[in-house]
Each structure stands twice: as structure tokens, then as C-alpha cells.
N, C-alpha and C. Protein backbone atom coordinates (compact mmCIF):
# COMPACT_ATOMS: atom_id res chain seq x y z
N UNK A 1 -8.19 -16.01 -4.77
CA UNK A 1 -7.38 -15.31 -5.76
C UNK A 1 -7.39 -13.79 -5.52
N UNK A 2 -8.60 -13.17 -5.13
CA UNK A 2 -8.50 -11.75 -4.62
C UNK A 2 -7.51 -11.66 -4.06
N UNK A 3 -7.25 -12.34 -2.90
CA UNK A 3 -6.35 -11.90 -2.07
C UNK A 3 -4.86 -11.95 -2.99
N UNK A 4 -4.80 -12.17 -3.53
CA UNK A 4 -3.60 -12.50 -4.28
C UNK A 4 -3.38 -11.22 -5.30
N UNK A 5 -4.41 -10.85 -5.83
CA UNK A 5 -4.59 -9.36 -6.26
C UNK A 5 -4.10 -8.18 -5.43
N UNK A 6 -4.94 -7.97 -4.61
CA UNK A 6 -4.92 -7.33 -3.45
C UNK A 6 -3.16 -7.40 -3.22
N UNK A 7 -2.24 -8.59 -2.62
CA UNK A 7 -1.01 -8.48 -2.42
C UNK A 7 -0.12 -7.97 -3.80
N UNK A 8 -0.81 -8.15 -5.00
CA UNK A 8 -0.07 -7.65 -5.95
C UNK A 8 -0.13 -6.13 -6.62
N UNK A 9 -1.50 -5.72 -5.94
CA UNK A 9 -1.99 -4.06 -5.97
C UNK A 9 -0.81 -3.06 -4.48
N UNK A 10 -0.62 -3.80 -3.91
CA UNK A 10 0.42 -3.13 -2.34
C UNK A 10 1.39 -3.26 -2.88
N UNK A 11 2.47 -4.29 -3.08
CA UNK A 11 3.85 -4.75 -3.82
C UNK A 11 3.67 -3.46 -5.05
N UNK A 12 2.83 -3.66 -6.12
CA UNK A 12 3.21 -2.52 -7.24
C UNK A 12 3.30 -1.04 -6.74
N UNK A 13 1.97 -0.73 -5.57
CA UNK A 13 2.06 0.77 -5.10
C UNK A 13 3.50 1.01 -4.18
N UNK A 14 3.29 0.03 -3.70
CA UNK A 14 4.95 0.41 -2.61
C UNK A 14 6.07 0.54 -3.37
N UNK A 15 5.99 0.25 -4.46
CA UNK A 15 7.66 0.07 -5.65
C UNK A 15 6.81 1.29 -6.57
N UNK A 16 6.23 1.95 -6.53
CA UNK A 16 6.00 2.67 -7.21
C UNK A 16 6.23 3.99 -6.14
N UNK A 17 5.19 4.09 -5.17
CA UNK A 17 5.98 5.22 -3.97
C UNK A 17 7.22 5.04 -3.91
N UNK A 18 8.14 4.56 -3.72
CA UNK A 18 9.56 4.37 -3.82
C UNK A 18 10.17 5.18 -4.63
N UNK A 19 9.96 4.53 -5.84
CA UNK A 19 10.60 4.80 -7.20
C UNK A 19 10.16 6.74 -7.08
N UNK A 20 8.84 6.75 -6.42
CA UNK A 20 8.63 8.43 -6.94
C UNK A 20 9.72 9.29 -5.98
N UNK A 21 9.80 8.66 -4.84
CA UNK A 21 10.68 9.51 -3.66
C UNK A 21 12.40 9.17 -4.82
N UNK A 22 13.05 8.10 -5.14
CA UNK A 22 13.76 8.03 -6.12
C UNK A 22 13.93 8.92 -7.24
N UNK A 23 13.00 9.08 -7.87
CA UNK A 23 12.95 10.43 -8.98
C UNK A 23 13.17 11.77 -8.80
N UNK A 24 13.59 11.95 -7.78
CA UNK A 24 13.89 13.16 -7.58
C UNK A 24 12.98 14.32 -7.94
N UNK A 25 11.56 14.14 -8.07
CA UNK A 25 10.66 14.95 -8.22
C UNK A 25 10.39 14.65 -10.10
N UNK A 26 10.58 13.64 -10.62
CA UNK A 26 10.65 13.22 -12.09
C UNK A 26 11.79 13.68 -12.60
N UNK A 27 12.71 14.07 -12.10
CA UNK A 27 14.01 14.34 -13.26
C UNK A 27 14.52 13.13 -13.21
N UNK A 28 14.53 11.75 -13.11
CA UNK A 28 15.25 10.96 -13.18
C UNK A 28 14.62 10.01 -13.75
N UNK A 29 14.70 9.49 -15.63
CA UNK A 29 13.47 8.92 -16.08
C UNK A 29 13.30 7.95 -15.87
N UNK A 30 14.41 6.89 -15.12
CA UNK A 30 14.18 5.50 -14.85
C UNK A 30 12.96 4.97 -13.67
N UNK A 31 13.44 6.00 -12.80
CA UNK A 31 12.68 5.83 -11.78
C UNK A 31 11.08 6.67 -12.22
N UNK A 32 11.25 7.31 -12.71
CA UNK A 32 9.87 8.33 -13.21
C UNK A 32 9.03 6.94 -13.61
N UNK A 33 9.63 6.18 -14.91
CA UNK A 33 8.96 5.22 -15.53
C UNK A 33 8.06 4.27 -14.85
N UNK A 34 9.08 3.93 -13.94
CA UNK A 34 8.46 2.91 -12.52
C UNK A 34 7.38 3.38 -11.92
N UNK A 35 7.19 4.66 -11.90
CA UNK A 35 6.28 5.17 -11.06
C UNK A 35 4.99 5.58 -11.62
N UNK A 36 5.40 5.36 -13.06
CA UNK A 36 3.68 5.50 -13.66
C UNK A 36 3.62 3.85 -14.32
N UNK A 37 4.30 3.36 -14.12
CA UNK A 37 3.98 1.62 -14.67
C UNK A 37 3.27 0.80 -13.23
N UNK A 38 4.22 1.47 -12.16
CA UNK A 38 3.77 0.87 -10.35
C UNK A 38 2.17 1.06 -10.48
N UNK A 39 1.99 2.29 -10.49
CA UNK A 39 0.64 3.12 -10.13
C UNK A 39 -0.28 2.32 -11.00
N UNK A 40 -0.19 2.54 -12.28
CA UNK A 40 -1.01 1.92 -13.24
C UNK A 40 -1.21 0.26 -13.12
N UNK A 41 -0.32 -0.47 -12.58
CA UNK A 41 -0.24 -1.49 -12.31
C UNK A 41 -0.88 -2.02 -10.71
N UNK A 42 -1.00 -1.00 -9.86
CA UNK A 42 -1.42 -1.03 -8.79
C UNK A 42 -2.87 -0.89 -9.07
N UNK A 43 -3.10 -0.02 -9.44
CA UNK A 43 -4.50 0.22 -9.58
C UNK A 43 -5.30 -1.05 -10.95
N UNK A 44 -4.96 -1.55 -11.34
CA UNK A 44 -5.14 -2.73 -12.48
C UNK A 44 -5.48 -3.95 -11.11
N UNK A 45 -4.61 -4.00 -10.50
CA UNK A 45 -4.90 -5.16 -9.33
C UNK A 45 -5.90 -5.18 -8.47
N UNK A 46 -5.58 -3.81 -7.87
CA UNK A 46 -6.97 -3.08 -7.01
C UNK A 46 -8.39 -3.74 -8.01
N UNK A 47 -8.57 -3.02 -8.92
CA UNK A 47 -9.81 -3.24 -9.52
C UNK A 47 -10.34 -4.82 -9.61
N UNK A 48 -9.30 -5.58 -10.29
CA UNK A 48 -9.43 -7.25 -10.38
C UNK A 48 -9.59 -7.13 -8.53
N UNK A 49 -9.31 -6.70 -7.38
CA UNK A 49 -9.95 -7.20 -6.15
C UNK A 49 -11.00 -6.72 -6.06
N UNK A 50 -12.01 -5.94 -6.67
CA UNK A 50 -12.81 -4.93 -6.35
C UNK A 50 -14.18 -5.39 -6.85
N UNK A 51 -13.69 -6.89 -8.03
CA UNK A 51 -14.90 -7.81 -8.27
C UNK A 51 -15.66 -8.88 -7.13
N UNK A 52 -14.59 -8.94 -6.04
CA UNK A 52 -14.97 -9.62 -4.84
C UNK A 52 -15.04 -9.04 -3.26
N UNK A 53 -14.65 -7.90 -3.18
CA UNK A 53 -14.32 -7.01 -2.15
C UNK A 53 -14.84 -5.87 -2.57
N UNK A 54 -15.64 -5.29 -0.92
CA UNK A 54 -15.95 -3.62 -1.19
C UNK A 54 -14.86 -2.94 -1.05
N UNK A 55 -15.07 -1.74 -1.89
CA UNK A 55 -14.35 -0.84 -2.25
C UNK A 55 -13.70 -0.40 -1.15
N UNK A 56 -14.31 -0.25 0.12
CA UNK A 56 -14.17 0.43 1.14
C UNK A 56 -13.27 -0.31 2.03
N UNK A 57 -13.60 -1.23 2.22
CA UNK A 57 -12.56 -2.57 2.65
C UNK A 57 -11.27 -2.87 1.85
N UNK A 58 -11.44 -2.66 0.65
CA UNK A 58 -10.37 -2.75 -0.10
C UNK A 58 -9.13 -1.35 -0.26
N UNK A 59 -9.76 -0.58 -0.11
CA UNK A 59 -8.72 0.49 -0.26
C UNK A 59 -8.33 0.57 1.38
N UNK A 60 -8.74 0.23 2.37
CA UNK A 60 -8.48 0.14 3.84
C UNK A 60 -7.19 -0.28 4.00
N UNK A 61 -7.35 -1.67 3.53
CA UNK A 61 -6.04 -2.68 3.33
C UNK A 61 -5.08 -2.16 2.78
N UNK A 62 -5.46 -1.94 1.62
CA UNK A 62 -4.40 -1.24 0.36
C UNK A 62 -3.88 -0.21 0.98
N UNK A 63 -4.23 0.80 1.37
CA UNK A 63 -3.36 2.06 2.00
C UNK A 63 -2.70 2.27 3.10
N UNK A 64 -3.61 1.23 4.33
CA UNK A 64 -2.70 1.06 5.31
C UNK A 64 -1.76 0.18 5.27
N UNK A 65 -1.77 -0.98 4.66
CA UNK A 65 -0.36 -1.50 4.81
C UNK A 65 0.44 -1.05 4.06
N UNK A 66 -0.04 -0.30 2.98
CA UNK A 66 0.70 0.64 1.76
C UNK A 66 1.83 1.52 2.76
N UNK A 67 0.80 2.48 3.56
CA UNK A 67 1.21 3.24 4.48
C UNK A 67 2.44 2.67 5.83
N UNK A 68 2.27 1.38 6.61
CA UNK A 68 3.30 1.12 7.15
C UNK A 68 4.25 0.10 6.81
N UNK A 69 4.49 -0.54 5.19
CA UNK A 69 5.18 -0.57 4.51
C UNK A 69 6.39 0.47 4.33
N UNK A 70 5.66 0.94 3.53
CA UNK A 70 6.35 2.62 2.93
C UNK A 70 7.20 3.36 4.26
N UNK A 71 6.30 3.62 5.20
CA UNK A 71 7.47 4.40 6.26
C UNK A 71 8.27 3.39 6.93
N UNK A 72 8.31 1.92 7.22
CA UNK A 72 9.35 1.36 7.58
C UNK A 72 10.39 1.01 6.84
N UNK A 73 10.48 0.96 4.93
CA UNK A 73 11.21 0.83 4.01
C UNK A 73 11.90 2.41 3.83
N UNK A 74 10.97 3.15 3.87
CA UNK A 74 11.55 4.32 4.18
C UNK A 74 12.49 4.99 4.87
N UNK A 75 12.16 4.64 5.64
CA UNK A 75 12.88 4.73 7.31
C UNK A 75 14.45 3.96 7.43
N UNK A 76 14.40 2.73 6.38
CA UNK A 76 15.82 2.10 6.24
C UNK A 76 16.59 2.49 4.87
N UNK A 77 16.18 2.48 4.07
CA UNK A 77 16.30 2.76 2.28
C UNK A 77 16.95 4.79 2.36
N UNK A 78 15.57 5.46 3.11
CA UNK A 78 15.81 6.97 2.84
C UNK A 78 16.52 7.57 4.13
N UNK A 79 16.12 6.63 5.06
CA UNK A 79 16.83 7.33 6.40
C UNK A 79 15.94 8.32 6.84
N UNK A 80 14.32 7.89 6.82
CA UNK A 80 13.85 8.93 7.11
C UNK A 80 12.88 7.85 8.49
N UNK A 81 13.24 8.62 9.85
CA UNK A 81 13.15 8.20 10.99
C UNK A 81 11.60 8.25 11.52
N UNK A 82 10.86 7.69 11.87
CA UNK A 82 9.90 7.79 12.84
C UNK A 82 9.53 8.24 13.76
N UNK A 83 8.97 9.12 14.50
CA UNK A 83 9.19 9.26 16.01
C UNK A 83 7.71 8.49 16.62
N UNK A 84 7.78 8.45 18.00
CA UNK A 84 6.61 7.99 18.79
C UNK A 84 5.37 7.69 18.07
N UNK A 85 4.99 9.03 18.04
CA UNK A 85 3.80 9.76 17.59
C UNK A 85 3.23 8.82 16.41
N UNK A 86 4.27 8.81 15.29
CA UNK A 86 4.16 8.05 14.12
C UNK A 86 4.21 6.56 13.92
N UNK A 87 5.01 6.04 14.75
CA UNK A 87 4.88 4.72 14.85
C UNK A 87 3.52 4.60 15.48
N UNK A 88 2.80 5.41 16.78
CA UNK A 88 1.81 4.77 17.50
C UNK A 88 0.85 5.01 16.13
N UNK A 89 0.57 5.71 15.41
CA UNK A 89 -0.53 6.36 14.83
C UNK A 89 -0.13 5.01 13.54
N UNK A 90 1.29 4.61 12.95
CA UNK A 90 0.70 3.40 12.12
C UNK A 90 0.53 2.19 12.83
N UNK A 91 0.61 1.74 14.09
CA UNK A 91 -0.03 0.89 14.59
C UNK A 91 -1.30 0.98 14.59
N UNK A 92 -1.70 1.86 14.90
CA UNK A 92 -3.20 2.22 14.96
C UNK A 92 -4.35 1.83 13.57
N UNK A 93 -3.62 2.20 12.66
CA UNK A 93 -4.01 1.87 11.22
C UNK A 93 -3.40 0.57 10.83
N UNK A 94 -2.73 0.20 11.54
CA UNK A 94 -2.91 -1.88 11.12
C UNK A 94 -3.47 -2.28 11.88
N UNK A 95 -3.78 -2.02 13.29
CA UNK A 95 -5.00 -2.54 14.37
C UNK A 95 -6.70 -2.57 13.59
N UNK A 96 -6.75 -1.31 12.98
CA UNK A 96 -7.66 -1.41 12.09
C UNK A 96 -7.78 -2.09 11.24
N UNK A 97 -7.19 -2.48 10.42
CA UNK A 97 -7.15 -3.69 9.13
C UNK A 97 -7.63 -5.34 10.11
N UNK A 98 -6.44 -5.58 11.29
CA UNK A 98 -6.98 -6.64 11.90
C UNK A 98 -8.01 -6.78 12.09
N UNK A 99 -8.31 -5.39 12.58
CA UNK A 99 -10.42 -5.88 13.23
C UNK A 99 -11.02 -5.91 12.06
N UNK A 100 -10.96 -5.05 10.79
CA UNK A 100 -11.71 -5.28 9.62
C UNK A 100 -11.39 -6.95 9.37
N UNK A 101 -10.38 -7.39 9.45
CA UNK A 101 -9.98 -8.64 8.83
C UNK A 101 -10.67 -9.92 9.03
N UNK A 102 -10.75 -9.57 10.53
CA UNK A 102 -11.01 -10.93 12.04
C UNK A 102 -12.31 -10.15 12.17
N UNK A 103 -13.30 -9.00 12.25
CA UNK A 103 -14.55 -9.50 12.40
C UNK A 103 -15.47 -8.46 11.87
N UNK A 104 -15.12 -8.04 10.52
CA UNK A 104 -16.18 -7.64 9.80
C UNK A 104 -17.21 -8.53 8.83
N UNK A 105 -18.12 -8.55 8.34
CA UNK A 105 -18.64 -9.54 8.02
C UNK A 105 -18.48 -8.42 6.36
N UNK A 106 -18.25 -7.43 6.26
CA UNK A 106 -17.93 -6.79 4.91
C UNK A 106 -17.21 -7.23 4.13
N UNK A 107 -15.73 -7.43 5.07
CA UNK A 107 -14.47 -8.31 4.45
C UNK A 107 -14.95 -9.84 3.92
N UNK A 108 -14.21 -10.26 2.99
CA UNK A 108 -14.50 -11.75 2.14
C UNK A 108 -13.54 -12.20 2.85
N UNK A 109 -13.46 -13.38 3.29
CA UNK A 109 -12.88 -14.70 4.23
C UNK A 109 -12.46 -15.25 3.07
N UNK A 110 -12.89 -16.35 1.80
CA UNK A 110 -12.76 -17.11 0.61
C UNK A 110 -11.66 -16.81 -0.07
């Protein structure tokens, strides 16, 4: 069930980063709203994973796929492009999650 947390703490932060690039810096209250209901809702999930997962492992996950989520939705939604540099560097940070995933003994398997 963590893990199921965990996917529902990424889904709320990524629709919540969204919604904030959407708000136009908060002048726009629809999207403003989203973005403190996302957050608050993200972090509500986080915690329910945080009864079975270290913290440290857990926010790993959470931010990097947060992170190459966000710039590939980005990248189609805002039109905001990638170069080299950036794609290699979020590969790099999901290569990390794999090895945490596949052979830390920190990470929960269950």
C-alpha cells in the first residue's frame, strides 16, 4: 500500500507544480487553489509512505521522478525544451532511483 501512497504523493505534486507554472505567479485563483490543495495533498501521502519507508529513500523517489515528470510534461504542455545537458543530468537522477530500487536494502520491497 506504501507504494500506492508514494504514487499518489508524485501524481498530487506534479498537478500541483503544474497548476503553479499555470497561475501565473498566483494571479489566477483557479489554478492558485490547485496548488495549495496539490502540495498539501502531496505531502499528506508522502507522510502515510513515511510509516514504512525512510525518509531519505522516500523523498529520493518523490523528487526525482517528480523532477523528470515535470520537465517532460513541461517540455510538451509549456514548450519549454530540454537540451543535452538536461536530459543527461535527469537520466542520471532516475538511474539513481533504479539502483536505490533494485539494490538497496534501505528501500522496502513489500
Amino acid at each position: 500500500m506504501h507504494y500506492i501512497y508514494l504514487l499518489l504523493a508524485i501524481i498530487t505534486e506534479i498537478t500541483a507544480t503544474l497548476a503553479l507554472q499555470a497561475s501565473a505567479q498566483f494571479t489566477k485563483l483557479g489554478f492558485s487553489a490547485i496548488v495549495v490543495v496539490g502540495y498539501a495533498a502531496s505531502f499528506y501521502f508522502m507522510a502515510l509512505t513515511l510509516k514504512v519507508m525512510p525518509v531519505g529513500i522516500v523523498y529520493a523517489i518523490w523528487s526525482g521522478v517528480g523532477i523528470a515528470l515535470i520537465a517532460g510534461i513541461g517540455s510538451v504542455i509549456f514548450e519549454q525544451k530540454l537540451d543535452l545537458p538536461a536530459f543527461l543530468g535527469i537520466t542520471l537522477i532516475l538511474s539513481g532511483i533504479v539502483v536505490i530500487q533494485m539494490f538497496s536494502k534501505t528501500a522496502t520491497h513489500g
